[in-house]
C-alpha atoms as a PDB file:
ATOM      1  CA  UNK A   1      87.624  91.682 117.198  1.00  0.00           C
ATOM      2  CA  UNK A   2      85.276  94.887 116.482  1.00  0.00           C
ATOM      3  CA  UNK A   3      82.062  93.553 117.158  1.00  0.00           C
ATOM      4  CA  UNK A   4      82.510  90.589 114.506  1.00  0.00           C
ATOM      5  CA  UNK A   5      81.057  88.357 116.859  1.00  0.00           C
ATOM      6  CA  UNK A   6      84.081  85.416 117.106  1.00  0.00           C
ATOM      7  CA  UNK A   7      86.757  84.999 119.294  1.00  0.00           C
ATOM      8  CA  UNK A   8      90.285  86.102 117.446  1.00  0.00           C
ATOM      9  CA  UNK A   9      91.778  82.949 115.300  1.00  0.00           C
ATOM     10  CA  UNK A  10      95.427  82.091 114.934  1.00  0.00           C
ATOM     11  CA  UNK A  11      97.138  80.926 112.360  1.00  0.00           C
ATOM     12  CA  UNK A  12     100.981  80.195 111.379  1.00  0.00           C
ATOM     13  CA  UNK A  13     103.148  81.493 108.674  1.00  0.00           C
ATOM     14  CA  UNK A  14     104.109  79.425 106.479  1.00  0.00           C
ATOM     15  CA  UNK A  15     107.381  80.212 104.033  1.00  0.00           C
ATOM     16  CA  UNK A  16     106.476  80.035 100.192  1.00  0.00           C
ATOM     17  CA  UNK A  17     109.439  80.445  97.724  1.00  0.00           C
ATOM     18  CA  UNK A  18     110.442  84.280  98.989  1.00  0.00           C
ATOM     19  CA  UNK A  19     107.139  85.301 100.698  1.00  0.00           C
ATOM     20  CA  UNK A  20     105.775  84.305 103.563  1.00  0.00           C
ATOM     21  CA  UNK A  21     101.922  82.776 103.257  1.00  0.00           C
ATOM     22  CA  UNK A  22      98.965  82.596 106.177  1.00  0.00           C
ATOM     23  CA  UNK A  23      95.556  80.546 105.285  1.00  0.00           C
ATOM     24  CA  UNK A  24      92.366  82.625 105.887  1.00  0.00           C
ATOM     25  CA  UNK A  25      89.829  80.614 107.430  1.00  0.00           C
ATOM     26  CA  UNK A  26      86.546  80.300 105.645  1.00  0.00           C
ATOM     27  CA  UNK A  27      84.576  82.197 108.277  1.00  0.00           C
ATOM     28  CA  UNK A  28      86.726  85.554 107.893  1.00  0.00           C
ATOM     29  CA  UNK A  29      85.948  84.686 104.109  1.00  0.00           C
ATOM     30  CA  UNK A  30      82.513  84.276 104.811  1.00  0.00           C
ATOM     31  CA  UNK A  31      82.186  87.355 106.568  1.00  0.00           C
ATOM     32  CA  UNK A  32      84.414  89.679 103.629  1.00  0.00           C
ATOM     33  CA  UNK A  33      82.078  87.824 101.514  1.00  0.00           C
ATOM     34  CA  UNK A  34      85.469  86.524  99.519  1.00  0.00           C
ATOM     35  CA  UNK A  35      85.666  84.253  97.010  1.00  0.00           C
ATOM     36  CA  UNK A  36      88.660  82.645  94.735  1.00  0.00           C
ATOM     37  CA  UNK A  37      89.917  85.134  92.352  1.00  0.00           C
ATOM     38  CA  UNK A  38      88.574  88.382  94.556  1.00  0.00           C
ATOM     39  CA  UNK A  39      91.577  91.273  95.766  1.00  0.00           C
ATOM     40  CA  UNK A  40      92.052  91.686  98.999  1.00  0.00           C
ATOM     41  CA  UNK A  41      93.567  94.810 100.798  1.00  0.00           C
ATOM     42  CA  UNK A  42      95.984  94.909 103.979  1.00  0.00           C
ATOM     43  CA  UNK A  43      95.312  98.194 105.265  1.00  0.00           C
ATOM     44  CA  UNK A  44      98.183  98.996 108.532  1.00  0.00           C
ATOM     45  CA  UNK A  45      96.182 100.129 111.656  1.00  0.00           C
ATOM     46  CA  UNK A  46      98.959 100.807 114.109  1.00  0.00           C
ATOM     47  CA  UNK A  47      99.982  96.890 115.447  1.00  0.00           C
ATOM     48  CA  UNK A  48      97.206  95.578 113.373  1.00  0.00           C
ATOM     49  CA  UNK A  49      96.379  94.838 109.947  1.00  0.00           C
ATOM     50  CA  UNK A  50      92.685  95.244 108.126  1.00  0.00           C
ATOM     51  CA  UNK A  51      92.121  92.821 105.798  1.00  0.00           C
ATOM     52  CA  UNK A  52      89.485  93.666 103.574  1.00  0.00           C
ATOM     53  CA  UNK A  53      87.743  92.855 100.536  1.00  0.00           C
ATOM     54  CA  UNK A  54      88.766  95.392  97.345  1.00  0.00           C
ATOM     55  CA  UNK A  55      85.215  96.562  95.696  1.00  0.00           C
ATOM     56  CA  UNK A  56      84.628  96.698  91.647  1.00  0.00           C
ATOM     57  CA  UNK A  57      85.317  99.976  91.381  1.00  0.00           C
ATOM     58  CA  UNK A  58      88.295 100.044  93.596  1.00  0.00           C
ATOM     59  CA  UNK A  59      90.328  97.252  91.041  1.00  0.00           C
ATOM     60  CA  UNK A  60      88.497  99.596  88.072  1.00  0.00           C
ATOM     61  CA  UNK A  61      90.361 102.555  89.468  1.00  0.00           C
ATOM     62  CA  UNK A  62      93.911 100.912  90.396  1.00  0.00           C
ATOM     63  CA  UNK A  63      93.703  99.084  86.767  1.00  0.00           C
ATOM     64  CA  UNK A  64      93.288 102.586  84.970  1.00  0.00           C
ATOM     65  CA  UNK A  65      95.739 104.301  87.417  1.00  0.00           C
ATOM     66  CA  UNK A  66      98.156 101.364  86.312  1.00  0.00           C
ATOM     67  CA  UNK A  67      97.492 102.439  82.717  1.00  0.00           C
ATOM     68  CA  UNK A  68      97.973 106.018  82.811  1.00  0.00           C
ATOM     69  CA  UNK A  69     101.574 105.488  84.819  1.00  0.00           C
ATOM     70  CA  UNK A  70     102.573 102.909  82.262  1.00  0.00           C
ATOM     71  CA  UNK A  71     101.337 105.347  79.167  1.00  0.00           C
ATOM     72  CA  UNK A  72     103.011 108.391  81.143  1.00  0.00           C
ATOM     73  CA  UNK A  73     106.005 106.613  82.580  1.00  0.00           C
ATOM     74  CA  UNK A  74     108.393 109.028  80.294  1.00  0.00           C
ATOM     75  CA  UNK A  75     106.695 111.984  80.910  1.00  0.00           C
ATOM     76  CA  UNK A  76     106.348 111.977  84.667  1.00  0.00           C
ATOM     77  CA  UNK A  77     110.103 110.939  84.939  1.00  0.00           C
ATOM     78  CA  UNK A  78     111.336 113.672  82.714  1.00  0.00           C
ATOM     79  CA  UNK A  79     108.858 116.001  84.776  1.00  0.00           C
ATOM     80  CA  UNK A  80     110.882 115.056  88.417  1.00  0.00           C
ATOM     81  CA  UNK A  81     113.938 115.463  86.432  1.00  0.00           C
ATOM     82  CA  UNK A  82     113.138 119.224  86.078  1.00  0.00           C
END
């Protein structure tokens, strides 16, 4: 698994209300340096998934992008209505 240095892990899904849930063990979290509370992206690569850990300013970014649609929202549609 790219040079992490431990053999690939399985795990099951697991259905949750609508969504479907999968337990990350503690030594991915380890490694990602994750802890409860912290963002995490799933980035597609082709058949697989990168799971990674968002950074401080990543969330700082999406949270401001998030305000400036929701501030905006009117504008931008009446701009695509054009």
């Amino acid at each position: 698994m790219r040079g992490w240095g431990f053999m690939a892990i399985l795990r099951q899904l697991r259905k949750s209300g609508d969504n479907m849930v999968v337990s990350i063990p503690k030594s991915i979290l380890e490694t990602l340096k994750a802890e409860e509370g912290d963002r995490l992206e799933f980035v597609p690569d082709g058949d697989s998934v990168i799971i990674r850990k968002q950074s401080d300013q990543q969330e700082e970014v999406l949270d401001l992008s998030n305000e400036m649609f929701a501030k905006y929202d009117r504008t931008m549609r009446d701009l695509v209505e054009r």
